[in-house]
PDB file of N, CA and C in Angstrom:
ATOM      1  N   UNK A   1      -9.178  49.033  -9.333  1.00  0.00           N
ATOM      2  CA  UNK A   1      -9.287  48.514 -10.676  1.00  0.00           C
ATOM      3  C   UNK A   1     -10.102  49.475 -11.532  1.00  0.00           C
ATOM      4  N   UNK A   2      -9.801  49.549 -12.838  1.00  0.00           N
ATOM      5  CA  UNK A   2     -10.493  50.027 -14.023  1.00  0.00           C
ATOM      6  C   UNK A   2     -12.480  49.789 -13.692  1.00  0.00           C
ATOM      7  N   UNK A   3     -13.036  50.306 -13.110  1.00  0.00           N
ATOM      8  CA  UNK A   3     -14.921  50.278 -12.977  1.00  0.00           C
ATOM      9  C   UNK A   3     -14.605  48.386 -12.569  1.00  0.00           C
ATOM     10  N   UNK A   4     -14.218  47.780 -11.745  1.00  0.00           N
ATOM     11  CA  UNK A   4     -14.469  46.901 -11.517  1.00  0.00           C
ATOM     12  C   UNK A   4     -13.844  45.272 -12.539  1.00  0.00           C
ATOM     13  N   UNK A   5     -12.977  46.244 -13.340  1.00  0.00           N
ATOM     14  CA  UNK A   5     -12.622  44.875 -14.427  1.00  0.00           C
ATOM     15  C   UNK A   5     -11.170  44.669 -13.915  1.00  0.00           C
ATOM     16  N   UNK A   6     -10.966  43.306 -14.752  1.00  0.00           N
ATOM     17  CA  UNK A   6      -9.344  42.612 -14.285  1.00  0.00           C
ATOM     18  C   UNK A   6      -9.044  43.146 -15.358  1.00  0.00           C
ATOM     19  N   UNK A   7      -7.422  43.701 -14.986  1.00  0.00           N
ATOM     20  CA  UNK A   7      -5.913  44.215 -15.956  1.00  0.00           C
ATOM     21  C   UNK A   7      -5.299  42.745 -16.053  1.00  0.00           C
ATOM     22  N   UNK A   8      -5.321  42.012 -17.257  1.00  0.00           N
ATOM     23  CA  UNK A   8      -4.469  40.684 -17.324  1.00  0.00           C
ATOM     24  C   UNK A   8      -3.534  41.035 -18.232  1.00  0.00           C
ATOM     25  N   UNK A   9      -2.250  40.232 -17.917  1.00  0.00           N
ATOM     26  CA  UNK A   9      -1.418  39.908 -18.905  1.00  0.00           C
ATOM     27  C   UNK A   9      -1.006  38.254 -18.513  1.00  0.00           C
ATOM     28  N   UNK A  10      -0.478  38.131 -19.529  1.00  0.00           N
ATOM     29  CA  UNK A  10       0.563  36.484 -19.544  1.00  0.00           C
ATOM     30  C   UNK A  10       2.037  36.406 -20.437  1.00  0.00           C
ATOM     31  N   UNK A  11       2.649  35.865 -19.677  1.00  0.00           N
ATOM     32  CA  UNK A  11       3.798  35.389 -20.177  1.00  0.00           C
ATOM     33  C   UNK A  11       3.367  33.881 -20.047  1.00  0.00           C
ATOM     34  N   UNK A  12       4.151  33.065 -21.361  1.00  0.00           N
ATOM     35  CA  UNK A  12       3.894  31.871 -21.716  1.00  0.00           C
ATOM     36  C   UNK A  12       5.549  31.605 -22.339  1.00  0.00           C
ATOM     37  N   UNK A  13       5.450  30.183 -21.761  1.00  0.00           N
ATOM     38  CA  UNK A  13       6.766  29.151 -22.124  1.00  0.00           C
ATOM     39  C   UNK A  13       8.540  30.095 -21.455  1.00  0.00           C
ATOM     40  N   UNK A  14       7.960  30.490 -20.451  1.00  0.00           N
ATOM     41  CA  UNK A  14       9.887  30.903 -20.214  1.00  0.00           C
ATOM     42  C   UNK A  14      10.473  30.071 -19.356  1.00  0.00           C
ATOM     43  N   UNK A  15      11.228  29.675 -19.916  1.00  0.00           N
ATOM     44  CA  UNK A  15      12.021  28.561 -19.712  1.00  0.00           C
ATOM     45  C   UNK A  15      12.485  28.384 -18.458  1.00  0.00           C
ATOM     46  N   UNK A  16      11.960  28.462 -17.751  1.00  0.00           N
ATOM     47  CA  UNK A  16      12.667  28.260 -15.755  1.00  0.00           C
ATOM     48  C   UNK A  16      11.680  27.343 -15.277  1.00  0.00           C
ATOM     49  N   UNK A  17      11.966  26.806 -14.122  1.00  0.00           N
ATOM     50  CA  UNK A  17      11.045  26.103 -13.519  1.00  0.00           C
ATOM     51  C   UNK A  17       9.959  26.892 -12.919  1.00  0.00           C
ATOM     52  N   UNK A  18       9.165  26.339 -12.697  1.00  0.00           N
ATOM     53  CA  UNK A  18       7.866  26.673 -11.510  1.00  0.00           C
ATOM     54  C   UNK A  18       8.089  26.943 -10.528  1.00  0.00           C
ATOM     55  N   UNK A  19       9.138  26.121  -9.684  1.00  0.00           N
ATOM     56  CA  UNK A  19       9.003  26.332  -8.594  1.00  0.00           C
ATOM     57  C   UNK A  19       9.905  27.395  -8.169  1.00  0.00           C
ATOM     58  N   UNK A  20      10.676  27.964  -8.865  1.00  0.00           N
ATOM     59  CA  UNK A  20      11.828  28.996  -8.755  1.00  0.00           C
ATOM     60  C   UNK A  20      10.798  30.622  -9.067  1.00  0.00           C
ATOM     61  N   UNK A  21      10.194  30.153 -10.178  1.00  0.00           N
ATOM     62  CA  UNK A  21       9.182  31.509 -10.737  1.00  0.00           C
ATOM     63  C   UNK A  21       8.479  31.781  -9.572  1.00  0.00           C
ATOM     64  N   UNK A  22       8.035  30.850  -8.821  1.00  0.00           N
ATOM     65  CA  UNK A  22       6.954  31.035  -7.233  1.00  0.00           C
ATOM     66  C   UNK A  22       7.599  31.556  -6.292  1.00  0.00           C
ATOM     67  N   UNK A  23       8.608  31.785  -6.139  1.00  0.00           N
ATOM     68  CA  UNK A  23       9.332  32.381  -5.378  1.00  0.00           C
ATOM     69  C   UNK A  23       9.310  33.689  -5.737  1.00  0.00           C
ATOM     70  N   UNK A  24       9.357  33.719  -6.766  1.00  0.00           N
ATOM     71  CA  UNK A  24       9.524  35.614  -6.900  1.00  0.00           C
ATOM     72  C   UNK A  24       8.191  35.763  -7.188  1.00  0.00           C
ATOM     73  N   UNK A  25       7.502  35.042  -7.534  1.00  0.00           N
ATOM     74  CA  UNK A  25       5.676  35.709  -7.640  1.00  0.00           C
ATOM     75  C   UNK A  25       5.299  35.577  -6.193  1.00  0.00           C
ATOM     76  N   UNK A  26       5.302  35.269  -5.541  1.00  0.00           N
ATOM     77  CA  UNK A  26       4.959  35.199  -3.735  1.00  0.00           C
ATOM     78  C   UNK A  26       5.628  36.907  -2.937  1.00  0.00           C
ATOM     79  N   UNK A  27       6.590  36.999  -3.637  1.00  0.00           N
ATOM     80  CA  UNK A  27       7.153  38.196  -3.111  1.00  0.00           C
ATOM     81  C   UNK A  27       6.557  39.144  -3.675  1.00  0.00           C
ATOM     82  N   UNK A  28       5.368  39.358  -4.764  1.00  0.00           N
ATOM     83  CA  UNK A  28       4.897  40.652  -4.873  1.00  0.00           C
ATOM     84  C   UNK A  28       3.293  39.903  -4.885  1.00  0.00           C
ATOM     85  N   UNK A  29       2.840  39.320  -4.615  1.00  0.00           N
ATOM     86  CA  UNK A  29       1.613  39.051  -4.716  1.00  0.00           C
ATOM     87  C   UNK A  29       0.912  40.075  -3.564  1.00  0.00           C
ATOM     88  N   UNK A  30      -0.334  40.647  -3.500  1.00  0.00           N
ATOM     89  CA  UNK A  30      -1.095  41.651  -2.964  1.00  0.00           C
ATOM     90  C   UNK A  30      -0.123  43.169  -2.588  1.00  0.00           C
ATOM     91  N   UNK A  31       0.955  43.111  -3.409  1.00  0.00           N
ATOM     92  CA  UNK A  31       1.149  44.850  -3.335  1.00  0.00           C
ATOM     93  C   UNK A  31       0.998  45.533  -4.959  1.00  0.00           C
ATOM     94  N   UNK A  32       0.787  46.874  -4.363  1.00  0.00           N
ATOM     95  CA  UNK A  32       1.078  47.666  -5.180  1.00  0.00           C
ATOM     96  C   UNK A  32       2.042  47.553  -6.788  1.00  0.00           C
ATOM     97  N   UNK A  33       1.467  48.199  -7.840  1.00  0.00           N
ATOM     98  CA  UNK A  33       2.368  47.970  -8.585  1.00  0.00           C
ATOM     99  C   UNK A  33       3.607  48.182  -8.644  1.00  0.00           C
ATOM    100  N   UNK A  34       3.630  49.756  -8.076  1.00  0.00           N
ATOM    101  CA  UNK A  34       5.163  50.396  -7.920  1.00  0.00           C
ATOM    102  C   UNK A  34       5.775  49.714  -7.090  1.00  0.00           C
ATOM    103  N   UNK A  35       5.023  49.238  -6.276  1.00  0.00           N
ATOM    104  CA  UNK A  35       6.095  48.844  -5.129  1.00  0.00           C
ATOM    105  C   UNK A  35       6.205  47.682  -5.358  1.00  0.00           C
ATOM    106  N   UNK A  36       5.812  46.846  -6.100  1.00  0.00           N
ATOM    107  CA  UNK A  36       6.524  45.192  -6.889  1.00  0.00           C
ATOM    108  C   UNK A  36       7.619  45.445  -7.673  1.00  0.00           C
ATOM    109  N   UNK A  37       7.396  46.538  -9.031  1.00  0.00           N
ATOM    110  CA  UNK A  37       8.420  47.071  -9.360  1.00  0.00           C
ATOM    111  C   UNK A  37       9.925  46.771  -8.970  1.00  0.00           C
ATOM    112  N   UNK A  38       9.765  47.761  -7.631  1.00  0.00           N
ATOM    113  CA  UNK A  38      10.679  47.684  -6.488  1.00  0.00           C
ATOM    114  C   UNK A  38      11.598  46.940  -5.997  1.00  0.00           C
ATOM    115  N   UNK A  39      10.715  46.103  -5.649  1.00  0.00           N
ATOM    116  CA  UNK A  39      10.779  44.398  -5.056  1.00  0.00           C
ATOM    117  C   UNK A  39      11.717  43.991  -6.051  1.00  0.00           C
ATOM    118  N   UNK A  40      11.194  43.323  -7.456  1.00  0.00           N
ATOM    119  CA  UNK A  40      11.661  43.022  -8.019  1.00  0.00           C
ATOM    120  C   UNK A  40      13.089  43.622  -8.651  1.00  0.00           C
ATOM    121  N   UNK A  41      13.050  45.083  -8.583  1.00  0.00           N
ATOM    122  CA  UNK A  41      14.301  45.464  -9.237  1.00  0.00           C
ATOM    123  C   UNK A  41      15.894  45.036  -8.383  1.00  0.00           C
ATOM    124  N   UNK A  42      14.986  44.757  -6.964  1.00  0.00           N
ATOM    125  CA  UNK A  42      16.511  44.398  -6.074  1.00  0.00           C
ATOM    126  C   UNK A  42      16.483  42.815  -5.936  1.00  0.00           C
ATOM    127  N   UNK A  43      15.811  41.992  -6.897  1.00  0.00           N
ATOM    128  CA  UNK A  43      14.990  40.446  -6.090  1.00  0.00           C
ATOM    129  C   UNK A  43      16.138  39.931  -7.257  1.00  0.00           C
ATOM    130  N   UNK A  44      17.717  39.024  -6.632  1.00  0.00           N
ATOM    131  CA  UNK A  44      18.295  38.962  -7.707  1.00  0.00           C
ATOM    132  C   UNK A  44      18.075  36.909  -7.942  1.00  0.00           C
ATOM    133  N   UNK A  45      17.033  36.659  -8.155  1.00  0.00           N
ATOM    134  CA  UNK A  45      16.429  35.753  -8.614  1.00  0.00           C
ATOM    135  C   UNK A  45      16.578  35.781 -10.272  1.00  0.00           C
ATOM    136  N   UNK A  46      16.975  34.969 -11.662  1.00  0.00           N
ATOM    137  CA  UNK A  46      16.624  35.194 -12.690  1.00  0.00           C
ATOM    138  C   UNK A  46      15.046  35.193 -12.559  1.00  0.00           C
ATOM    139  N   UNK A  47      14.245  34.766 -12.448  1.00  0.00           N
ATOM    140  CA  UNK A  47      12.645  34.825 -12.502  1.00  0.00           C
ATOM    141  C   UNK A  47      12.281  36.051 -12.674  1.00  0.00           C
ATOM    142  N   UNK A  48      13.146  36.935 -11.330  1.00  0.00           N
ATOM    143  CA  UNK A  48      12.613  38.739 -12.015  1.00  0.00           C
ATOM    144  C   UNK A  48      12.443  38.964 -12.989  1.00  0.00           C
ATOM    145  N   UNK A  49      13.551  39.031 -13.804  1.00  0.00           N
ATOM    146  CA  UNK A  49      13.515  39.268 -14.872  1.00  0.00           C
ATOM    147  C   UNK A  49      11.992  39.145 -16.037  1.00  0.00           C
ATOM    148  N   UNK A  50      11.595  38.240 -16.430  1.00  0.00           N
ATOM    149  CA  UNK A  50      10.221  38.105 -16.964  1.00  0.00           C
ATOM    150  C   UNK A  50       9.419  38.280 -16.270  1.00  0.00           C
ATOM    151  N   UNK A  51       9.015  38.467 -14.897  1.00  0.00           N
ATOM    152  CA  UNK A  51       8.138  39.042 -14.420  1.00  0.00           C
ATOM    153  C   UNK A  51       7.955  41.044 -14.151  1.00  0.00           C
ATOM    154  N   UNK A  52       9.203  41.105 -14.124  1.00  0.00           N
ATOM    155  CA  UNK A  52       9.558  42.154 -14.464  1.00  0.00           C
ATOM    156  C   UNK A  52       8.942  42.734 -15.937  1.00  0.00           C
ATOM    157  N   UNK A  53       9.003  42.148 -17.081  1.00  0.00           N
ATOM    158  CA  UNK A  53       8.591  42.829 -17.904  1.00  0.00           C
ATOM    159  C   UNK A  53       6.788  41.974 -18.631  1.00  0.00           C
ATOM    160  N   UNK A  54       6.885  41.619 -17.746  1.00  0.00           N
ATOM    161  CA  UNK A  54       5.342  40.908 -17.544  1.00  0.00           C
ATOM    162  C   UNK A  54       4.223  41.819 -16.498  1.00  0.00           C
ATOM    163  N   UNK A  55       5.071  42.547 -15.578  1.00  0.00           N
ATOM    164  CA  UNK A  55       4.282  43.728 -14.792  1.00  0.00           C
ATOM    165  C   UNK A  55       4.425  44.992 -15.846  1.00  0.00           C
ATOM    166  N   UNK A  56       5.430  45.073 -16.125  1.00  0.00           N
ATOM    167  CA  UNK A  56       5.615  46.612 -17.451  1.00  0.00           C
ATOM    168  C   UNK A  56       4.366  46.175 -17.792  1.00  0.00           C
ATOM    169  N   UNK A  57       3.973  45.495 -18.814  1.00  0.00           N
ATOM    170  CA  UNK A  57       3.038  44.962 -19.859  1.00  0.00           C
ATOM    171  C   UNK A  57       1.741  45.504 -19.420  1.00  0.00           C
ATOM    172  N   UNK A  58       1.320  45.017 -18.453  1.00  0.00           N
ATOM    173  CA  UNK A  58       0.010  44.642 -17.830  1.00  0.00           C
ATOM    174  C   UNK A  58      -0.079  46.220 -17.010  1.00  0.00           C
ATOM    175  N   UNK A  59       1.152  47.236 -16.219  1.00  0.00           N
ATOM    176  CA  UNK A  59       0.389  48.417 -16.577  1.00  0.00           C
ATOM    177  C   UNK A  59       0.535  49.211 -17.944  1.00  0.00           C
ATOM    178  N   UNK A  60       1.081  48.865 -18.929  1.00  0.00           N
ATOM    179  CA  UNK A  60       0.727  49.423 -20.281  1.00  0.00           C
ATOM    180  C   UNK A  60      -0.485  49.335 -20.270  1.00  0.00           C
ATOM    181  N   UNK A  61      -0.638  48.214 -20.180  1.00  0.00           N
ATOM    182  CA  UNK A  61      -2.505  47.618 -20.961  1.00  0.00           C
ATOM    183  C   UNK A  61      -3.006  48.599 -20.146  1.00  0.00           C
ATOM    184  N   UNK A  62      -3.077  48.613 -18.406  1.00  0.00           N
ATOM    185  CA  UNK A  62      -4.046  49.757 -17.729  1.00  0.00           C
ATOM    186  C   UNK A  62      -4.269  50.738 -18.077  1.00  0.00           C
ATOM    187  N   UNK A  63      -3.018  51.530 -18.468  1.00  0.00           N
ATOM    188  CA  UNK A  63      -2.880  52.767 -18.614  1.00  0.00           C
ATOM    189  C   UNK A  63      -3.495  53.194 -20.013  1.00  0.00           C
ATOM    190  N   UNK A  64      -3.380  51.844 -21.157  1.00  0.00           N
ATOM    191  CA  UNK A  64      -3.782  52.161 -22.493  1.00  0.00           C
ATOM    192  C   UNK A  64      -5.038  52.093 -22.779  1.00  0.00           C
ATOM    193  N   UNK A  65      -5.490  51.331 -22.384  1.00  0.00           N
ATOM    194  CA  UNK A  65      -6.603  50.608 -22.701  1.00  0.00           C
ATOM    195  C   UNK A  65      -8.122  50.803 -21.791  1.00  0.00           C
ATOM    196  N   UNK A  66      -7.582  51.482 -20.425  1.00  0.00           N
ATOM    197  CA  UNK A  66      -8.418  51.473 -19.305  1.00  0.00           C
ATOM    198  C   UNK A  66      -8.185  53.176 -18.761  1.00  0.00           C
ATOM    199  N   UNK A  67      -7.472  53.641 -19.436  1.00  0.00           N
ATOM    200  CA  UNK A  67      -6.790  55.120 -18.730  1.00  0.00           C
ATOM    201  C   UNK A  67      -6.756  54.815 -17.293  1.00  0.00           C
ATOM    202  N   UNK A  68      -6.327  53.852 -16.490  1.00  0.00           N
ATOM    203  CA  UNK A  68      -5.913  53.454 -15.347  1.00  0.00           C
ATOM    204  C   UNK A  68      -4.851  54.755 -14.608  1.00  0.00           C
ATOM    205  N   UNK A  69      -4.525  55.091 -13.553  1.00  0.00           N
ATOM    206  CA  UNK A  69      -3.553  55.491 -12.723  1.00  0.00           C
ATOM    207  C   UNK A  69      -2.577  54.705 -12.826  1.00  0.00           C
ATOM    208  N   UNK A  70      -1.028  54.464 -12.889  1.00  0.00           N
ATOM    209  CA  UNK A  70      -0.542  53.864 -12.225  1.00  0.00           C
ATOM    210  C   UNK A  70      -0.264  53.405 -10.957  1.00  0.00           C
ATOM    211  N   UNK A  71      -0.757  54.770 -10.499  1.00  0.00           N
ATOM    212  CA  UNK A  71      -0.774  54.138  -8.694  1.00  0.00           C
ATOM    213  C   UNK A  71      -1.585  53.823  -8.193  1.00  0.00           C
ATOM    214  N   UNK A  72      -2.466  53.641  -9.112  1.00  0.00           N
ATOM    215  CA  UNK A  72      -4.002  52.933  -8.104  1.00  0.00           C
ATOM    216  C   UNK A  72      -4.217  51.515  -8.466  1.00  0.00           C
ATOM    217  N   UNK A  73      -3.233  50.896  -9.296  1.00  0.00           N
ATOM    218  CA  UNK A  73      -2.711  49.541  -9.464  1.00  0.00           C
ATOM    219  C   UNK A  73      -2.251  48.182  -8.498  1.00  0.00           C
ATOM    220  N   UNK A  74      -2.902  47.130  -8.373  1.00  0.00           N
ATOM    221  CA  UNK A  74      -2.572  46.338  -7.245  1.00  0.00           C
ATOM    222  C   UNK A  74      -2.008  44.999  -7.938  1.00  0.00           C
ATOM    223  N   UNK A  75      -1.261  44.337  -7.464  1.00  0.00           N
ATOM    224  CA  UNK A  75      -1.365  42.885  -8.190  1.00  0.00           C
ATOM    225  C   UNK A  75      -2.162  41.985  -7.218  1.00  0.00           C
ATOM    226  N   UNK A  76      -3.170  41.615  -8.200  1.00  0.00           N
ATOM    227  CA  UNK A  76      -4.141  41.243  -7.174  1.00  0.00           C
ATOM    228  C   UNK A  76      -4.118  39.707  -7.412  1.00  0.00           C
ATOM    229  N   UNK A  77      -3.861  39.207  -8.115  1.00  0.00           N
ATOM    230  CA  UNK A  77      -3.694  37.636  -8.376  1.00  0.00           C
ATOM    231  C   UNK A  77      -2.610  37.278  -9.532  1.00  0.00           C
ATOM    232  N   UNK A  78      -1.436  36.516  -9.000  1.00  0.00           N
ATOM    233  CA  UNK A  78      -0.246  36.155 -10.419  1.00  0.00           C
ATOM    234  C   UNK A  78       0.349  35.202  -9.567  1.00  0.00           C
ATOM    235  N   UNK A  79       0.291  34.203 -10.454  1.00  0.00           N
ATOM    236  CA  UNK A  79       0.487  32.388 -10.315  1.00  0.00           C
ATOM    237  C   UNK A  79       1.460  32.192 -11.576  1.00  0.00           C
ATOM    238  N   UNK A  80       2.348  31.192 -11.184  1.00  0.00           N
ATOM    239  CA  UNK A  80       3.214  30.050 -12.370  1.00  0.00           C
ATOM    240  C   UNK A  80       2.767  29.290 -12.118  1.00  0.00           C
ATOM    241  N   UNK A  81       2.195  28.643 -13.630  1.00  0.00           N
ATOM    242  CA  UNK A  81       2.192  26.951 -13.937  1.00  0.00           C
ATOM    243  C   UNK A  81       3.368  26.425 -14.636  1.00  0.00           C
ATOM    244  N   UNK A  82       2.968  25.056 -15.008  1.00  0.00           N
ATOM    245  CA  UNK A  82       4.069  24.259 -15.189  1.00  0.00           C
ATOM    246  C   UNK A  82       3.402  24.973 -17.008  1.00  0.00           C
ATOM    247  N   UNK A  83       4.990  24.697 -17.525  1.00  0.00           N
ATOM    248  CA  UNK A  83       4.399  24.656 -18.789  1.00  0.00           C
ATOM    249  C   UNK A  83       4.641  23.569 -19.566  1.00  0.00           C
ATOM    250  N   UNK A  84       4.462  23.282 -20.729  1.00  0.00           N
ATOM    251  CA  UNK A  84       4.651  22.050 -21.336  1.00  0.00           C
ATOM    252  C   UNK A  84       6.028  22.036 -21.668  1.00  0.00           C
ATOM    253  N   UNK A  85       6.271  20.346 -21.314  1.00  0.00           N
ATOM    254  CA  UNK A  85       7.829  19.971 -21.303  1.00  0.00           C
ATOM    255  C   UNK A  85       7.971  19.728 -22.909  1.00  0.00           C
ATOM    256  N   UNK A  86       9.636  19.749 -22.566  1.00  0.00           N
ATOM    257  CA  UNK A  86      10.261  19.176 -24.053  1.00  0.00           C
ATOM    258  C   UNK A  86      10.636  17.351 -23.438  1.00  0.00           C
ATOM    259  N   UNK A  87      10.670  16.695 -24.282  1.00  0.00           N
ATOM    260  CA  UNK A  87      10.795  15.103 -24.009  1.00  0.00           C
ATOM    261  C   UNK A  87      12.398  15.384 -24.998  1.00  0.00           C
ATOM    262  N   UNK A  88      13.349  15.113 -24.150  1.00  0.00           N
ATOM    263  CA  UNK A  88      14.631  14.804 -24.784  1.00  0.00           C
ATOM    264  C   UNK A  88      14.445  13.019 -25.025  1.00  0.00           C
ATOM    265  N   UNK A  89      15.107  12.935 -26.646  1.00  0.00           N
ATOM    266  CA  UNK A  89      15.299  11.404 -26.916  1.00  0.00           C
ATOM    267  C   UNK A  89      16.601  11.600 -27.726  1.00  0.00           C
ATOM    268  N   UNK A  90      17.221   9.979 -27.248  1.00  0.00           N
ATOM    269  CA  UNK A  90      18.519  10.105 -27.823  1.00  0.00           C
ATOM    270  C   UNK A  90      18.373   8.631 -27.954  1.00  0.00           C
ATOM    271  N   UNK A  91      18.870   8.125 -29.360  1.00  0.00           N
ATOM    272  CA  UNK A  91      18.604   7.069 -30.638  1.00  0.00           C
ATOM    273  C   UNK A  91      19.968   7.020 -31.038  1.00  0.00           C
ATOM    274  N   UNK A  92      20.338   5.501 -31.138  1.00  0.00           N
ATOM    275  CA  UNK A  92      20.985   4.841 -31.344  1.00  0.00           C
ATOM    276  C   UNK A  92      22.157   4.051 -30.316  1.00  0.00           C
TER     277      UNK A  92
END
């Protein structure tokens, strides 16, 4: 890590379930960045996809913000929550 600090990013409200997104966040949790990358580019789950450009993000930020390596990058903690539902109503 950057002198000891967390690289965060977030994605918020994409529309898939939780429990489908955990599936593809379990498959890169404690590796390497490149090699999640990886993972993900062959992981034909839709979930990749936004996590996919939810890892881009977060080494931008390293690299921008922290002059980070890219390869000295880990994913060291990335969780899905639930996000807030829509309530369908139908009247009359």
């Amino acid at each position: 890590m950057a002198e000891g600090h967390d690289i965060r990013a977030s994605a918020r409200y994409i529309p898939m379930a939780p429990q489908k997104v955990r599936l593809v966040v379990d498959l890169i949790r404690g590796r390497a960045a490149e090699e999640a990358l990886e993972v993900l580019r062959f992981t034909p789950n839709a979930a990749a996809k936004p996590i996919t450009k939810l890892l881009h993000s977060a080494i931008a930020n390293a690299e921008e913000n922290y002059g980070v390596n890219r390869s000295d990058l880990v994913v060291a903690r990335i969780f899905a929550d639930e996000a807030p539902s829509r309530k369908w109503r139908r009247f009359g």
